[in-house]
Protein backbone atom coordinates (compact mmCIF):
# COMPACT_ATOMS: atom_id res chain seq x y z
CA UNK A 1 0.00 0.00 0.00
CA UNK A 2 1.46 3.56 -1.09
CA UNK A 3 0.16 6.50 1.00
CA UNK A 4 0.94 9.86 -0.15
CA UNK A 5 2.37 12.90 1.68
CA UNK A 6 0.25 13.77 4.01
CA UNK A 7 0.16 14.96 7.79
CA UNK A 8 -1.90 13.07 10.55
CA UNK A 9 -3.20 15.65 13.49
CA UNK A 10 -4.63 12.68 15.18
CA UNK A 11 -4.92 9.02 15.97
CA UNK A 12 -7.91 7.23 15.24
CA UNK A 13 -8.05 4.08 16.87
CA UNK A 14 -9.24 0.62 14.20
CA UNK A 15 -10.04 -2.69 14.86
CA UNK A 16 -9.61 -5.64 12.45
CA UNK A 17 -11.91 -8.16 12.39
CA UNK A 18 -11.84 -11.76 10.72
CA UNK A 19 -14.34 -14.25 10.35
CA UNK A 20 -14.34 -17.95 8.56
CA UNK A 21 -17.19 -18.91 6.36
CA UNK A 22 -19.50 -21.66 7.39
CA UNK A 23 -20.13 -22.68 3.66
CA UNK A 24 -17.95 -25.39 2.08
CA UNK A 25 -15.69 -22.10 0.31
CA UNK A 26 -13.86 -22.18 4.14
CA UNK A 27 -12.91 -18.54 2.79
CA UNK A 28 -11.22 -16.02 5.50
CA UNK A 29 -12.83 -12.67 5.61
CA UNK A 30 -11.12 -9.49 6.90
CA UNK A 31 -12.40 -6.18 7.49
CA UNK A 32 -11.11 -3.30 9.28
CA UNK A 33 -13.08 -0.79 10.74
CA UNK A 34 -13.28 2.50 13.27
CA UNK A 35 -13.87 1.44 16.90
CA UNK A 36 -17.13 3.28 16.85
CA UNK A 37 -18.56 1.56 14.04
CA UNK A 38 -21.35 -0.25 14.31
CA UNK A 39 -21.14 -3.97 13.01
CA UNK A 40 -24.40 -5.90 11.41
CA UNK A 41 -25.40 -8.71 13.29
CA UNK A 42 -24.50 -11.00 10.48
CA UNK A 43 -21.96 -11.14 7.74
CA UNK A 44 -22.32 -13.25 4.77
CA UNK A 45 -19.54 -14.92 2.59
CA UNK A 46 -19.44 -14.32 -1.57
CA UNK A 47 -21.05 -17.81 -1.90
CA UNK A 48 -24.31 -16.49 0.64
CA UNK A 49 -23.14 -18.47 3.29
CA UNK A 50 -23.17 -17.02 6.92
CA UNK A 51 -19.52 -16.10 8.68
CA UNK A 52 -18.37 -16.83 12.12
CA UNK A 53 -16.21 -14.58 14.07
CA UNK A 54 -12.81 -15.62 14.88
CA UNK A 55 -10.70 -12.96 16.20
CA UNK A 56 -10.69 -8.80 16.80
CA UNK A 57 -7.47 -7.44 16.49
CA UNK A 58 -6.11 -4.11 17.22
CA UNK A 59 -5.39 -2.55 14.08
CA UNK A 60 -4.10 1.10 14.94
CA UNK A 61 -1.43 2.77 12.81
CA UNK A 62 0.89 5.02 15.21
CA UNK A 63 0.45 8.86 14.62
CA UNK A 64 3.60 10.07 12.49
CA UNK A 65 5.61 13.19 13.71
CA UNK A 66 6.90 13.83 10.70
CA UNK A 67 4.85 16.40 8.04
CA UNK A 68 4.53 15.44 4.44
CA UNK A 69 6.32 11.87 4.79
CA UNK A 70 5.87 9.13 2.70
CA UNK A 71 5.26 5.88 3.64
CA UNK A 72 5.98 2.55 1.38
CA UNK A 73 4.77 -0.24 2.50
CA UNK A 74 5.34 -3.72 0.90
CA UNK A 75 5.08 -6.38 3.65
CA UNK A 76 1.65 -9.18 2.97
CA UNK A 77 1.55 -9.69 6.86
CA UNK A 78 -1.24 -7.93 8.45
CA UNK A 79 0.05 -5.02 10.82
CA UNK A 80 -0.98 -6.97 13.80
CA UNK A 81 -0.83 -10.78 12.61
CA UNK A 82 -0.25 -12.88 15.58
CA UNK A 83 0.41 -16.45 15.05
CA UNK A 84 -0.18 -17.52 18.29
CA UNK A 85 -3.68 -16.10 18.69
CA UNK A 86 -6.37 -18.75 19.77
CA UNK A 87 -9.48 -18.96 17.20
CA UNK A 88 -12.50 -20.79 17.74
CA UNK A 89 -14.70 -21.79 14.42
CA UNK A 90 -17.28 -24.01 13.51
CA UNK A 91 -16.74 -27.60 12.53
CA UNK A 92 -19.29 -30.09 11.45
CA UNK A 93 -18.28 -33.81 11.16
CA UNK A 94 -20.62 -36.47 10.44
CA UNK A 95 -23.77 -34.27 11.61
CA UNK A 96 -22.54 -33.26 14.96
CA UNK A 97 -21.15 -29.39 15.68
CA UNK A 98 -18.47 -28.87 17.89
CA UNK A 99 -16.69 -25.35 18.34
CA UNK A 100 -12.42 -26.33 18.49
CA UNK A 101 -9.89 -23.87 19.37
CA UNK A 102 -6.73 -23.92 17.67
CA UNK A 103 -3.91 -21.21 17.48
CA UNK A 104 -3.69 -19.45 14.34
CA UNK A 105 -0.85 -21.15 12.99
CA UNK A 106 -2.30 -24.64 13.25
CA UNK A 107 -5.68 -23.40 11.66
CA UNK A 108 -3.27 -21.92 9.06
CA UNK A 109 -2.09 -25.44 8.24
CA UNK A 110 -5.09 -26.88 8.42
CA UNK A 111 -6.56 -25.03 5.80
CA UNK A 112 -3.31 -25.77 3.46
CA UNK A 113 -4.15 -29.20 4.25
CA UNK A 114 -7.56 -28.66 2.86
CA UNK A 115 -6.25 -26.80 -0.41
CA UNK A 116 -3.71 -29.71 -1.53
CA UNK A 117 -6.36 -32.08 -0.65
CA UNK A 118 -8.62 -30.23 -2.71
CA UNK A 119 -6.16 -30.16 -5.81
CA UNK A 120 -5.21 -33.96 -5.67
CA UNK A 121 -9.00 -34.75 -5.69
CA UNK A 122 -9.60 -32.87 -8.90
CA UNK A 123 -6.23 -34.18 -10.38
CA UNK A 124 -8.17 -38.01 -9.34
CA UNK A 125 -11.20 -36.77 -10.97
CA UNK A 126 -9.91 -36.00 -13.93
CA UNK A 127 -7.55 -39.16 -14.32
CA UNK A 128 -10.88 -41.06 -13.10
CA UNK A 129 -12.88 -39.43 -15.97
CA UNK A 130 -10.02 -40.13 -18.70
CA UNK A 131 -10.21 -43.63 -17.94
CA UNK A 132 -14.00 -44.36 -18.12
CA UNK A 133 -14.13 -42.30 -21.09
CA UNK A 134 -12.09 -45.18 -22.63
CA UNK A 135 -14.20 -48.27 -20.76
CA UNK A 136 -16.01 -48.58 -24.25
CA UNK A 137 -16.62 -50.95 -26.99
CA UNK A 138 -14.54 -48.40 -29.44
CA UNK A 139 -11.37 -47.74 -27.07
CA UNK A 140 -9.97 -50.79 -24.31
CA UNK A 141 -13.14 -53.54 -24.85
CA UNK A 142 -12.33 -52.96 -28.92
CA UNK A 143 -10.87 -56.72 -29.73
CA UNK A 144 -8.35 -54.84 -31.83
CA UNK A 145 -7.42 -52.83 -29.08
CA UNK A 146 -4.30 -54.35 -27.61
CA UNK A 147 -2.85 -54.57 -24.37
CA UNK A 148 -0.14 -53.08 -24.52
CA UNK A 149 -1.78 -49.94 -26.03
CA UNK A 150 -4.41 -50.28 -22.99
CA UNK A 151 -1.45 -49.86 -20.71
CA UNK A 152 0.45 -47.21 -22.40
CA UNK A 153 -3.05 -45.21 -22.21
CA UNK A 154 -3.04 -46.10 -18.43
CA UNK A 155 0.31 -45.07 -17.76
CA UNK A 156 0.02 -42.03 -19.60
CA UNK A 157 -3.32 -40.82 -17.49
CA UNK A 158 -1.82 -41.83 -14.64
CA UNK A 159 1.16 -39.98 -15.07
CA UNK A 160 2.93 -43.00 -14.22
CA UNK A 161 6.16 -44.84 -15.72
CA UNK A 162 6.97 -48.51 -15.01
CA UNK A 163 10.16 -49.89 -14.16
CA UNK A 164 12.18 -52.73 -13.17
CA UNK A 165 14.76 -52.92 -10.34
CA UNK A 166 18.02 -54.52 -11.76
CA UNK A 167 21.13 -55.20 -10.62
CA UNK A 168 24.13 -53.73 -12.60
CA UNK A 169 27.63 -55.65 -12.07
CA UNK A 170 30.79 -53.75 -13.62
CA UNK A 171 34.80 -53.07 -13.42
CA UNK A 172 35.75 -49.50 -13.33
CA UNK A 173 39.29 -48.59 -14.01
CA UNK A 174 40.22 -45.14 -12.07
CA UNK A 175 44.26 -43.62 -11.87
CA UNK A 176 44.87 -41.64 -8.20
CA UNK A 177 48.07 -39.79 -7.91
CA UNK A 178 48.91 -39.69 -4.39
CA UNK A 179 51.89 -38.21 -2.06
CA UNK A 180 53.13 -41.64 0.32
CA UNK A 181 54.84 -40.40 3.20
CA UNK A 182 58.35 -42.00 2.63
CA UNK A 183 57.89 -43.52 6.50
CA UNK A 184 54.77 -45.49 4.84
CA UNK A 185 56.16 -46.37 1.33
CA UNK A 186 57.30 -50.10 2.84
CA UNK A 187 54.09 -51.32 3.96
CA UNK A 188 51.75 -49.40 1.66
CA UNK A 189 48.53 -51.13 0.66
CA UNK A 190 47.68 -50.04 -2.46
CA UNK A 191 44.21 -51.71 -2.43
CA UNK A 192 43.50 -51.26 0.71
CA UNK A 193 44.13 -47.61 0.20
CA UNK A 194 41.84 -47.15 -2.55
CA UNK A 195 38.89 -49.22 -0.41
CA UNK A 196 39.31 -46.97 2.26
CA UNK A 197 39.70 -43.52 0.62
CA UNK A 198 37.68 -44.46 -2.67
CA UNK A 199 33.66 -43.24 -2.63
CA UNK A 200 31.40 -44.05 -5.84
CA UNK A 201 27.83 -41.99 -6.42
CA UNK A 202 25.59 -41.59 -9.04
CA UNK A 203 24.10 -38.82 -10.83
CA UNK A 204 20.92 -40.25 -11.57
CA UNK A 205 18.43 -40.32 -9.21
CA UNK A 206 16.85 -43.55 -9.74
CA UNK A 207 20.31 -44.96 -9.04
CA UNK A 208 21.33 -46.48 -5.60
CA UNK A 209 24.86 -47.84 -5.23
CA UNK A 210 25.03 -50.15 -2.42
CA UNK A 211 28.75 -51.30 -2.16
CA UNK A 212 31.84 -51.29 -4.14
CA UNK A 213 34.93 -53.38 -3.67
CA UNK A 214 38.45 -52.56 -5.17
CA UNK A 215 39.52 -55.78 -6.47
CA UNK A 216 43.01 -55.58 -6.95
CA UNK A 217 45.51 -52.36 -7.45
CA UNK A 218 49.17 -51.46 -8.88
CA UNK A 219 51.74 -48.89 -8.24
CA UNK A 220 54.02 -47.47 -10.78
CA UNK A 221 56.85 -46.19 -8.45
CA UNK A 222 57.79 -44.06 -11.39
CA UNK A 223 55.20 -41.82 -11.83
């Protein structure tokens, strides 16, 4: 919000109210108002649903001191946004009412919960609706149709690509220049070395190494 210059003589004191819709839109409603406003008994949601009151905040902006400043302000949290703040709404589950009170934050998450919930459902519903669309005597019950066309059509609703787990046996060759201390050059272990101070990963993601084992090793004492 950008406020222009301007000079406040005086405070005026706000409140800001929120209230949850009752409707299945679970929408968040926030209004601000002057203290000596007087509210409606009842506020209703965009979808004509009736709101419940959750919290009244203080919602006061300081006097300023300073003539003809201008304030910037870009912050999305609300001026007096309190996670911690205890909320009590309406919840109806399986016929029965109950009132819970949860703190902001866990209401918050709650209602994230809801929206991703939400999402995959219609993501379902769509895959659902792909697949009877094709439960017909012209698509997968066509005798011409073949299976492996029905699962390629699966797969690709689905969003889904098969695999099989294998197991990959190999020999890698790898050269390591290395500084022996001269006290260590008589018993030095070239294999054992490598085992030790050797790791082996994978860029691929679908890849999982389990173990390697150096197999045998030489020195050229030249190098």
């Amino acid at each position: 919000m950008s406020v222009g210059s301007c000079i406040i003589l005086a405070m005026t004191k706000y409140s800001k109210y929120t209230w949850v819709c009752t409707g299945t839109c679970d929408a968040l409603i926030e209004y601000t108002f002057k203290d000596n406003y007087i509210l409606p008994n009842l506020i209703q949601c965009p979808c004509h649903s009736n709101c419940t009151l959750l919290s009244v905040e203080d919602a006061t902006i300081q006097p300023t001191t300073t003539e003809e400043e201008k304030m910037e302000t870009t912050s999305t949290v609300p001026y007096s946004y309190d996670a911690n703040t205890l909320v009590t709404y309406k919840e109806i589950n399986n016929g029965e009412v109950s009132y819970p009170t949860l703190k902001v934050n866990e209401l918050e998450i709650q209602l994230d919960s809801y929206r991703r919930l939400k999402e995959q459902l219609a993501i379902s519903n769509g895959q659902i609706s792909k697949i009877l669309d094709n439960l017909n005597a012209d698509c997968w019950y066509n005798p011409n149709y073949d299976k492996s066309e029905v699962l390629n059509d699966l797969c690709e609703i689905l969003g889904h690509e098969p695999k099989q787990s294998v197991r990959i046996t190999g020999t890698v060759t790898v050269e390591v220049d290395y500084e022996i201390p001269l006290e260590e050059v008589e018993d030095f272990d070239a294999r054992g070395f490598l085992q030790d101070n050797l790791t082996m990963d994978s860029w691929h993601g679908d890849v999982i190494i389990d173990s390697f084992d150096v197999c045998d090793a030489d020195v050229d004492w030249s190098a």
